[in-house]
Protein backbone atom coordinates (compact mmCIF):
# COMPACT_ATOMS: atom_id res chain seq x y z
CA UNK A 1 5.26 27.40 66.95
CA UNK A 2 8.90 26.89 65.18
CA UNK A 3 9.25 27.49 61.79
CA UNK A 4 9.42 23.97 60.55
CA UNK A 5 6.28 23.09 62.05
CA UNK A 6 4.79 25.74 60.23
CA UNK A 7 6.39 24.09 56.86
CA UNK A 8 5.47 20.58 57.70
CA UNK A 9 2.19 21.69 58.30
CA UNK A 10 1.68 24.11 55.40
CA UNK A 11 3.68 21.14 53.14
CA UNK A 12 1.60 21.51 49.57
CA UNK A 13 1.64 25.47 50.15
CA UNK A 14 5.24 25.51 50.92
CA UNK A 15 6.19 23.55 48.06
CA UNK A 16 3.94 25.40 45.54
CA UNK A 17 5.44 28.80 46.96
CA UNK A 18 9.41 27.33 46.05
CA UNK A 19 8.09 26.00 42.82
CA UNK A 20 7.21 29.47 41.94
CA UNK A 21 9.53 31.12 43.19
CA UNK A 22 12.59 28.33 41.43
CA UNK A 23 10.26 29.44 38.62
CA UNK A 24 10.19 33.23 38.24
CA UNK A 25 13.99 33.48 39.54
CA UNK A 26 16.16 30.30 38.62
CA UNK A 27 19.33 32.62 38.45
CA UNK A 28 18.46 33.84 41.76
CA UNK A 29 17.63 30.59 43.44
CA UNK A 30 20.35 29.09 41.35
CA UNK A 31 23.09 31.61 42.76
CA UNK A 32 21.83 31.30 46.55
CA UNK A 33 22.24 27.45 46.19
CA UNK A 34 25.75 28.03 45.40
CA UNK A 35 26.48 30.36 47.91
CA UNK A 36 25.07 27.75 50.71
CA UNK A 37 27.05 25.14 49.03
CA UNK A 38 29.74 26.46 48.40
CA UNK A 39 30.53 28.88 50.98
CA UNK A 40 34.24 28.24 52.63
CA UNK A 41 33.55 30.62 54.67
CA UNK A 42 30.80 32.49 56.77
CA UNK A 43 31.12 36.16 56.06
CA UNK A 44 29.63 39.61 57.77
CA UNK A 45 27.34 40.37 54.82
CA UNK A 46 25.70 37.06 54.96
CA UNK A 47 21.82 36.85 55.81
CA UNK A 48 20.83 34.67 58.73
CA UNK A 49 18.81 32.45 57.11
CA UNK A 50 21.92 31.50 54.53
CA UNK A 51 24.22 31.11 57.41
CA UNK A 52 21.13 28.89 58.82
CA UNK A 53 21.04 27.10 56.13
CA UNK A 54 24.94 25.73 55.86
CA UNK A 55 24.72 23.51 59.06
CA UNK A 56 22.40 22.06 61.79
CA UNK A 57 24.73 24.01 64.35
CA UNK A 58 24.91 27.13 63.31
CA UNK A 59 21.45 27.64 65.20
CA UNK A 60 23.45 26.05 68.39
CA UNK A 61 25.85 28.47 68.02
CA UNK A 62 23.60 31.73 67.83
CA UNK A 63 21.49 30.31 70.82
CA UNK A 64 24.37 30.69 72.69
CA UNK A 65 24.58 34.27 71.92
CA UNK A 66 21.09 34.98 72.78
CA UNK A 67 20.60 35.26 69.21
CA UNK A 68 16.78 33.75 68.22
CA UNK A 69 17.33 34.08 64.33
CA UNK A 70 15.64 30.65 63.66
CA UNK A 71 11.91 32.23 63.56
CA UNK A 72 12.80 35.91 63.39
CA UNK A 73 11.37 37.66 60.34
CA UNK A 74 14.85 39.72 59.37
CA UNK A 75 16.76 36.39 59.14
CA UNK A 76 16.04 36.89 55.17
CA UNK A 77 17.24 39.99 54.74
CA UNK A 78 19.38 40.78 57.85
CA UNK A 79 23.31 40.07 57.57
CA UNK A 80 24.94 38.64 60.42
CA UNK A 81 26.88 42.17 60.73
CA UNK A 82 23.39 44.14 60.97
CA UNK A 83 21.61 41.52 63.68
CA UNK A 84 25.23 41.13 65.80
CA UNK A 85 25.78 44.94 66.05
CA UNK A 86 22.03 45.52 67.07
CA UNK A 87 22.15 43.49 69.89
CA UNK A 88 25.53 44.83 71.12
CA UNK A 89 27.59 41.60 70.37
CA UNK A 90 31.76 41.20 69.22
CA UNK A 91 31.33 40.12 65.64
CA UNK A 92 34.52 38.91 65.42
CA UNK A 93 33.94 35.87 68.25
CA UNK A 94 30.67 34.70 66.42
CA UNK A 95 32.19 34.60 62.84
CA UNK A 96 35.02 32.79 64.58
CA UNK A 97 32.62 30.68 66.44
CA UNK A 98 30.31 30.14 63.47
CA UNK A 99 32.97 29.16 61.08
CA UNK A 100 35.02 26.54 63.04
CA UNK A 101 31.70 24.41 62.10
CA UNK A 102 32.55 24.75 58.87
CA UNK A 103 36.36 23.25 59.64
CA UNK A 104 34.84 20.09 61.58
């Protein structure tokens, strides 16, 4: 099952859980907004699911690296340097590949 079946699904749960969490850590929450939003660039020591979160095509661009980072559990706490190195991959080429989204 993808992941945003499970938060379509689980709607009234999912949006109690960000309430909470916007709750306990606005700064935090706050700060990762801006670094969605605002990022110019998509960086090594960016998680998956921020980089995830920026565009629609990342996640076409990491499927064709073999990389399933859409539903994987790490994508929260994983940066793109971390994930690309463990599966043997030339960082370089996907931050290249990743950030000439952001230039369309």
């Amino acid at each position: 099952m993808e992941i945003g079946a499970l938060l379509l699904d689980d709607a009234p749960f999912f949006l109690q859980f960000a309430a909470s969490f916007v709750r306990i850590y606005p700064v935090a929450f706050l700060r990762f907004l801006l670094e969605v939003e605002m990022a110019q660039k998509i960086t090594k020591d960016m998680t998956f699911q921020q980089v995830i979160q920026i565009s629609p095509k990342v996640a076409e661009v990491l499927d064709r690296y073999n990389l399933g980072c859409v539903g994987c559990l790490g994508a929260s706490t994983e940066s793109l340097a971390q994930g690309v190195r463990a599966h043997g991959l030339d960082l370089d080429q996907i931050l290249a590949d990743l950030n000439a989204i952001l230039e369309d």
